[in-house]
Protein backbone atom coordinates (compact mmCIF):
# COMPACT_ATOMS: atom_id res chain seq x y z
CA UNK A 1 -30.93 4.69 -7.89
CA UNK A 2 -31.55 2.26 -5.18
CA UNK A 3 -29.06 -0.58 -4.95
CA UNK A 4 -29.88 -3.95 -2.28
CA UNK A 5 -26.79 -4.42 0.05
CA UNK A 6 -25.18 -7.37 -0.85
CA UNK A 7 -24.60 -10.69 1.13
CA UNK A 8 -22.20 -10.85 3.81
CA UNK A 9 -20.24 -12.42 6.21
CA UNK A 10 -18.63 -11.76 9.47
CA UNK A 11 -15.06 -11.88 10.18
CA UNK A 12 -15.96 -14.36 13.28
CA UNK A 13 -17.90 -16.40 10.81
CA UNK A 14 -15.24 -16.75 8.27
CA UNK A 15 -11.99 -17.56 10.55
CA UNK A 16 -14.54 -20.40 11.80
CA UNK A 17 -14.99 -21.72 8.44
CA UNK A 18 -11.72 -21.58 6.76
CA UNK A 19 -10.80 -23.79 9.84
CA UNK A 20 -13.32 -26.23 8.45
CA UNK A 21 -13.66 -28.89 6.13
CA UNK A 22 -16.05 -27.22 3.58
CA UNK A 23 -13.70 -24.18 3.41
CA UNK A 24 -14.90 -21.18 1.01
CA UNK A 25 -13.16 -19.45 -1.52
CA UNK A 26 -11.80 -16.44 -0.69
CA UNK A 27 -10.23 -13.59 -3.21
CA UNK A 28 -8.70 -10.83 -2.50
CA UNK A 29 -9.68 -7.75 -4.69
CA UNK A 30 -7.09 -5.46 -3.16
CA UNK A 31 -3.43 -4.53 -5.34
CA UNK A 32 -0.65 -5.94 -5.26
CA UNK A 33 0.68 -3.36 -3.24
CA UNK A 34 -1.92 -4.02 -0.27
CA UNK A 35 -1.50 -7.79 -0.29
CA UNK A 36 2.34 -7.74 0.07
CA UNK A 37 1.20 -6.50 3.34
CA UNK A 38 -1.03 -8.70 4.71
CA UNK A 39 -3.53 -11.04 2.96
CA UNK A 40 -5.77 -14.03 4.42
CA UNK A 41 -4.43 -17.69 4.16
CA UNK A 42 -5.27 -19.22 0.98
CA UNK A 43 -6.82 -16.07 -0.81
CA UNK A 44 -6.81 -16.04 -4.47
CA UNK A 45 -5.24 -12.27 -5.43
CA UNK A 46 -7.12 -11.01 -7.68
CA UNK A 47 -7.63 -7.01 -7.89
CA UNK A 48 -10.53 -5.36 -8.56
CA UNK A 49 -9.65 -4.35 -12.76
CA UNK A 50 -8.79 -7.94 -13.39
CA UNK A 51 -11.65 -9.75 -12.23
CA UNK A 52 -14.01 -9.49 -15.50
CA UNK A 53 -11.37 -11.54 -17.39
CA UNK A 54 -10.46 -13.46 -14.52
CA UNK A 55 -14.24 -15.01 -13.64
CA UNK A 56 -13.00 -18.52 -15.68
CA UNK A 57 -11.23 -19.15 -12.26
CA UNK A 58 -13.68 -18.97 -9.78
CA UNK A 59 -16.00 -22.20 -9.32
CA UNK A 60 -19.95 -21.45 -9.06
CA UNK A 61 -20.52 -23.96 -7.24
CA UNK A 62 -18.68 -23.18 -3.98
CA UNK A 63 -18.83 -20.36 -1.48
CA UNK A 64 -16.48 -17.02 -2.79
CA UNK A 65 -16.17 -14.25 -0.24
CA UNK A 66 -14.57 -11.25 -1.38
CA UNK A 67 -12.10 -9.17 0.70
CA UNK A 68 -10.84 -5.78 0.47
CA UNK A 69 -9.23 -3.52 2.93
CA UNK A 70 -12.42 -2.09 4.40
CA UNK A 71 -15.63 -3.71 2.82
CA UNK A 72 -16.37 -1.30 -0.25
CA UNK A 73 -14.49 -2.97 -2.74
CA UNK A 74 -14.87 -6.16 -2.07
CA UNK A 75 -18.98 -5.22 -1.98
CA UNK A 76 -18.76 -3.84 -5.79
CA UNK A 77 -17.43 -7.05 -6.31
CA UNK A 78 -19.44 -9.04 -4.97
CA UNK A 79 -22.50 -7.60 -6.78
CA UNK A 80 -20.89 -7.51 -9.97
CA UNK A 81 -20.21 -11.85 -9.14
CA UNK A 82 -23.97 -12.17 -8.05
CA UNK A 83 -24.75 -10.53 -11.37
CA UNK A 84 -22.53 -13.11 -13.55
CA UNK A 85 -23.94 -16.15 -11.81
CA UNK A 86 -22.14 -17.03 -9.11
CA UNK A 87 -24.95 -16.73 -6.40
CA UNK A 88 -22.86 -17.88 -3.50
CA UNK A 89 -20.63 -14.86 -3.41
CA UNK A 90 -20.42 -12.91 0.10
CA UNK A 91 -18.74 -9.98 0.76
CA UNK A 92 -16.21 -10.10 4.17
CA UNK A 93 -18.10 -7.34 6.24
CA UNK A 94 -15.66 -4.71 7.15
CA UNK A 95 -13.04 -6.26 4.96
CA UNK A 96 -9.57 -6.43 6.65
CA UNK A 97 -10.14 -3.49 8.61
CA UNK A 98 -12.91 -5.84 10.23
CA UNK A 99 -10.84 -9.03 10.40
CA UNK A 100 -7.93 -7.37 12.42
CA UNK A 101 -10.42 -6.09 14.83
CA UNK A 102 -12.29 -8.82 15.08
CA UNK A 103 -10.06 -11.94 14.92
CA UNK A 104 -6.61 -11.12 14.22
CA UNK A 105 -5.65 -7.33 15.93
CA UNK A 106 -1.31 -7.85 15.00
CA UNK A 107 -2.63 -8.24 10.97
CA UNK A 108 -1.32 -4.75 9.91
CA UNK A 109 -4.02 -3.34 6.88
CA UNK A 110 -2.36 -1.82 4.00
């Protein structure tokens, strides 16, 4: 079965914008477990089981990029969003592993 890679966005790209005004949403499919360890400012925790019931939360009509600890998660998650509607879901490319090596290295990843 073929499956289209899903929108993303760079680590660079997403410090730059949560600095901004027009900040996106960004949720944290990771447990509770991983997030006590490091998460990204602002980032709705919401783990990967829990986000089928949880979708009432998150707006459609802003940017949502998803975050896991390395990118696969956070990608499932992103499709399943794209699937429900919210077309301006992006997955964080490399997840965490990718945002301490690109623009925070002392974030530990759990």
């Amino acid at each position: 079965m073929f499956f289209r890679r899903v929108p993303e966005v760079d680590p660079r790209e997403l410090a730059e914008r949560l600095r901004g005004e027009d900040k996106p949403v960004v949720v944290d499919v990771r447990e509770p477990d991983e997030t006590a360890v490091s998460k990204l400012p602002e980032a709705l925790c919401i783990p990967m089981d829990s986000l089928p019931e949880r979708l009432a939360e998150l707006p459609k009509d802003r940017d949502i990029v998803l975050v896991c600890r390395s990118g696969a998660r956070s990608g499932a998650c992103t499709r399943f969003l794209i699937q429900n509607g919210f077309d301006r879901a992006r997955n964080l490319r490399g997840g965490m592993i990718g945002w301490s090596r690109a623009v925070d290295p002392k974030m530990p990843v759990a």
